[in-house]
N, C-alpha and C. Protein backbone atom coordinates (compact mmCIF):
# COMPACT_ATOMS: atom_id res chain seq x y z
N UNK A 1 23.78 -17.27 -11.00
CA UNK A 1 23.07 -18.51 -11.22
C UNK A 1 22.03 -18.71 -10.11
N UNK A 2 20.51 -18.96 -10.22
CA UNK A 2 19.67 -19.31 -9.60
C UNK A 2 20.23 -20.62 -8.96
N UNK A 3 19.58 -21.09 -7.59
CA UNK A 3 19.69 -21.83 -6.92
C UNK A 3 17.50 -22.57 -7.41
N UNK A 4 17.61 -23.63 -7.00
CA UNK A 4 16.40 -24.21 -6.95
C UNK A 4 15.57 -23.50 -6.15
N UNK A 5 15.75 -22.92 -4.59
CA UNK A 5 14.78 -22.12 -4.28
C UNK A 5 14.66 -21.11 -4.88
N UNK A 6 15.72 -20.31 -5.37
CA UNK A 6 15.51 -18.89 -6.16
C UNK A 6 14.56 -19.24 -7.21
N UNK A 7 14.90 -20.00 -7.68
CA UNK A 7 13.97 -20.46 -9.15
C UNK A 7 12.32 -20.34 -8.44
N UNK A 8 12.31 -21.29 -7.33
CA UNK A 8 10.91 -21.72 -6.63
C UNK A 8 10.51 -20.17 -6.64
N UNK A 9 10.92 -19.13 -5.80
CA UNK A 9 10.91 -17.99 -5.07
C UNK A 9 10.28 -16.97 -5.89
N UNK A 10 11.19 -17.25 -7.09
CA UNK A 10 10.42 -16.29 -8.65
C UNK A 10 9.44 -16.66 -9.25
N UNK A 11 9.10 -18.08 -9.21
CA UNK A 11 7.68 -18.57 -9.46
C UNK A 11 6.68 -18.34 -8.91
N UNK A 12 6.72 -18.23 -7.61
CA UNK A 12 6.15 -17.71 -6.55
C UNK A 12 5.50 -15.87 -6.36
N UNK A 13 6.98 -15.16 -7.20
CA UNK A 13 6.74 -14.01 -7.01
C UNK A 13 5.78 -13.64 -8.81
N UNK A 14 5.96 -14.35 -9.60
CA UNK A 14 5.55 -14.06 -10.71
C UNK A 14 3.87 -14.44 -10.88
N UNK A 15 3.64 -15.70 -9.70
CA UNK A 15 2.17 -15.67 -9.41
C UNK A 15 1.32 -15.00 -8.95
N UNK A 16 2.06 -14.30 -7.55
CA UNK A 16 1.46 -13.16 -7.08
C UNK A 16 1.02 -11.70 -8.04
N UNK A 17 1.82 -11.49 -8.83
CA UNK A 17 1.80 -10.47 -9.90
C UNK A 17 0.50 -10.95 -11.02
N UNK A 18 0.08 -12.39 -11.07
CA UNK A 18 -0.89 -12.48 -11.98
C UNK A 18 -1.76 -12.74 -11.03
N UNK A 19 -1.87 -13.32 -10.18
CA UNK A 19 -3.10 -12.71 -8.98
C UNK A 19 -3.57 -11.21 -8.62
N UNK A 20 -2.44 -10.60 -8.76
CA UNK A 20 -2.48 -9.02 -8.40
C UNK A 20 -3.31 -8.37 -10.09
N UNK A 21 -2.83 -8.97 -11.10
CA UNK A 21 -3.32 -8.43 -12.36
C UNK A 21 -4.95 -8.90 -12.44
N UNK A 22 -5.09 -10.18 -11.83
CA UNK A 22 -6.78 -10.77 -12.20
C UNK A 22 -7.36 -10.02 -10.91
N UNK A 23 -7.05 -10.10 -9.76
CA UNK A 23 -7.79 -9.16 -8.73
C UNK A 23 -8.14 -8.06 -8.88
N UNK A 24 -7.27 -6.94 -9.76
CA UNK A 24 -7.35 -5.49 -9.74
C UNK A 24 -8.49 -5.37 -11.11
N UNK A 25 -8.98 -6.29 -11.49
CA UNK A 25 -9.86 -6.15 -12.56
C UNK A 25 -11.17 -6.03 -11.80
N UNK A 26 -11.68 -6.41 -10.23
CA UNK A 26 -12.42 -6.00 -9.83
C UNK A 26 -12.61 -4.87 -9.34
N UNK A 27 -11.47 -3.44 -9.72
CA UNK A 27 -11.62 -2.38 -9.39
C UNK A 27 -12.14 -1.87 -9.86
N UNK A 28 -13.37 -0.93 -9.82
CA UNK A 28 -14.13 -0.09 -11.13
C UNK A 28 -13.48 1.20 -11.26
N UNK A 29 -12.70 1.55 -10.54
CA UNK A 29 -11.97 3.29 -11.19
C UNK A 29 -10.64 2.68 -11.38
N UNK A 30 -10.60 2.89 -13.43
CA UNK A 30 -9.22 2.46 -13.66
C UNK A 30 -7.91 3.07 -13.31
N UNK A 31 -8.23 4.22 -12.81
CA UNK A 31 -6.65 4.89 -12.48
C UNK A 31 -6.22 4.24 -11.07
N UNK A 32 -7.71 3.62 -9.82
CA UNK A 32 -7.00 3.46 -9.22
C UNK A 32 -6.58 1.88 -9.41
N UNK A 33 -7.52 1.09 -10.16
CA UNK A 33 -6.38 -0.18 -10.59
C UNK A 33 -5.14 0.12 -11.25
N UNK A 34 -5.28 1.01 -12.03
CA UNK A 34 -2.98 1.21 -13.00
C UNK A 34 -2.55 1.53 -11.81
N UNK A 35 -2.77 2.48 -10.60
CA UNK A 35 -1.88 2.71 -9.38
C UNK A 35 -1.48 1.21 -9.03
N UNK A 36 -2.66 0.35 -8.40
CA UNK A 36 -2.42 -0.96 -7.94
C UNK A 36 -1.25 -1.80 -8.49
N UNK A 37 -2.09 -2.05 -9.69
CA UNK A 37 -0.49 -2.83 -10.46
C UNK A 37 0.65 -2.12 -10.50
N UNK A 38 0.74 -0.70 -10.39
CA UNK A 38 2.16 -0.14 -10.37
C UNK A 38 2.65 -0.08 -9.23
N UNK A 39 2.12 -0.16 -8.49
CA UNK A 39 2.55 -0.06 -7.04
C UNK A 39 3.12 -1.84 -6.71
N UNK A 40 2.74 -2.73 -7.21
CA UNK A 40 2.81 -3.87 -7.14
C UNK A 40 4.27 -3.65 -7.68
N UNK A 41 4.51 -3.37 -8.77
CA UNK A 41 5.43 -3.64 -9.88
C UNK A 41 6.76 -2.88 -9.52
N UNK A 42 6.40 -2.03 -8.37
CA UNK A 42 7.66 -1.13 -8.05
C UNK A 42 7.70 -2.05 -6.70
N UNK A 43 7.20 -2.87 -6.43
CA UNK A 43 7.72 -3.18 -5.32
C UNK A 43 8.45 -4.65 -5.76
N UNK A 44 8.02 -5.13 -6.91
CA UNK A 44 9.12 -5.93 -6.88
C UNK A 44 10.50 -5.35 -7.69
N UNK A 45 10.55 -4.36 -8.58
CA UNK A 45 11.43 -3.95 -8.83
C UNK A 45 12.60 -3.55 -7.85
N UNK A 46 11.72 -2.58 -6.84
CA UNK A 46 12.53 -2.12 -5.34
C UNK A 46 13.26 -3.38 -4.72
N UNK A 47 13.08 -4.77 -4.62
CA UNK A 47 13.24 -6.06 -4.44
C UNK A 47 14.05 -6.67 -4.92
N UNK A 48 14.04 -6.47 -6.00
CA UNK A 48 14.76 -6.88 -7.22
C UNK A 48 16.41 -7.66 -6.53
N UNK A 49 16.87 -6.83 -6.41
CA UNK A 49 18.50 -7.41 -6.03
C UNK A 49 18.41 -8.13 -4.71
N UNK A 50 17.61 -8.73 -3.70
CA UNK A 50 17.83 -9.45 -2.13
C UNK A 50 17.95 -10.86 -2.97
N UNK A 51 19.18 -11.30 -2.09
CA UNK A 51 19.26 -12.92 -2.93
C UNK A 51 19.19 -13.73 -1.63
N UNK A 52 19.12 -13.45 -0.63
CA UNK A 52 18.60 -14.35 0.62
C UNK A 52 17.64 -14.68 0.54
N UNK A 53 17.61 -16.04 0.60
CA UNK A 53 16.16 -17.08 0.94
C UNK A 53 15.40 -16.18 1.69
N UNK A 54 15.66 -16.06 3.07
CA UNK A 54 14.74 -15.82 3.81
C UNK A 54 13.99 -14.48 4.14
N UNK A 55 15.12 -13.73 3.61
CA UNK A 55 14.25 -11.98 3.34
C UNK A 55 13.32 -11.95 2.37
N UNK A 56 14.00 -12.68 1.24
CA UNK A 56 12.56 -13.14 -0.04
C UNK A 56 11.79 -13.59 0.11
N UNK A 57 11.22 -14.31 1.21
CA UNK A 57 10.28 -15.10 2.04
C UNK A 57 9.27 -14.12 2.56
N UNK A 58 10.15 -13.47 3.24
CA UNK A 58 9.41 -12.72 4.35
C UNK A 58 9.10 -11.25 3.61
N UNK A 59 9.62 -10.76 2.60
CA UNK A 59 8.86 -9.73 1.51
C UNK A 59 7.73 -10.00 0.78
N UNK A 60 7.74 -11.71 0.38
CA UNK A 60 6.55 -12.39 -0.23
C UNK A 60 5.97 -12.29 0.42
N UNK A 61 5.60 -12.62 1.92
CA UNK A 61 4.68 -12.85 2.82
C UNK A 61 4.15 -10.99 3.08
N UNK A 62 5.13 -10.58 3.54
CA UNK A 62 4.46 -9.15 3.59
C UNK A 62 3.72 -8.52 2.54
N UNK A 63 4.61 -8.32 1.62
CA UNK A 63 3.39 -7.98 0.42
C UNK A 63 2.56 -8.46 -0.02
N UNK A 64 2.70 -9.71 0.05
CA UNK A 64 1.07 -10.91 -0.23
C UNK A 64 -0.11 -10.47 1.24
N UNK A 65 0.27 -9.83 1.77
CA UNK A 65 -0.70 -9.35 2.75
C UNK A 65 -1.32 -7.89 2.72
N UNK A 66 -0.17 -7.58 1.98
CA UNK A 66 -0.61 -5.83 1.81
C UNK A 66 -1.59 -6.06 0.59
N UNK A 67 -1.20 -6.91 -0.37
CA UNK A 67 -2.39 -7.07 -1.65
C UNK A 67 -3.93 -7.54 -1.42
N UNK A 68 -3.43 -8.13 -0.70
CA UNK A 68 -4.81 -8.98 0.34
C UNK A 68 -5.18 -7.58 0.64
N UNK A 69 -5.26 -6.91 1.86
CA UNK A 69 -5.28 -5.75 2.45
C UNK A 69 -5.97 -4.98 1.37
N UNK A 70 -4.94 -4.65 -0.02
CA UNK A 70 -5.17 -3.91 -0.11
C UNK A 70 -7.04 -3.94 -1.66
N UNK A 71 -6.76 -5.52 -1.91
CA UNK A 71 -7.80 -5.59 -2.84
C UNK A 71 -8.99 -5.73 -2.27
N UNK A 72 -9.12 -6.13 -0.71
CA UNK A 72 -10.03 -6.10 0.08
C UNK A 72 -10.94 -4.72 0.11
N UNK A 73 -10.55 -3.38 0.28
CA UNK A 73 -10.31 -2.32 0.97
C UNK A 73 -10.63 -2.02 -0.72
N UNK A 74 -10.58 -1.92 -1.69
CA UNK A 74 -10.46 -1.42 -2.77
C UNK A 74 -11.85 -1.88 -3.36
């Protein structure tokens, strides 16, 4: 059973993933946008099972920086 932050936490993580989908449309070589989103998509899969608040926090924050990082750079 989700807790209210878990709920918050997945809302959170499911935004980043449609930020990550509308950003990577400014990539002009499509293989390396399908890498992007897959690389996105394995990392929340890899994720998948942490049910602590605060590691889920701090994975959001890291990877919301690597996307940054990495749509910058792209």
């Amino acid at each position: 059973m989700l807790t209210l932050q878990h709920f918050i936490l997945q809302k959170r993580v499911l935004n980043m993933y449609r930020q990550v989908l509308r950003a990577s449309r400014s990539i002009p070589d499509p293989h390396a946008r399908a890498e992007t989103v897959a690389w996105f998509r394995s990392e929340i899969d890899r994720n998948r099972h942490i049910t602590d608040i605060h590691a889920i926090e701090s994975k959001i924050t890291v990877t919301l920086r690597e996307v940054r990082q990495l749509l910058r750079v792209s």
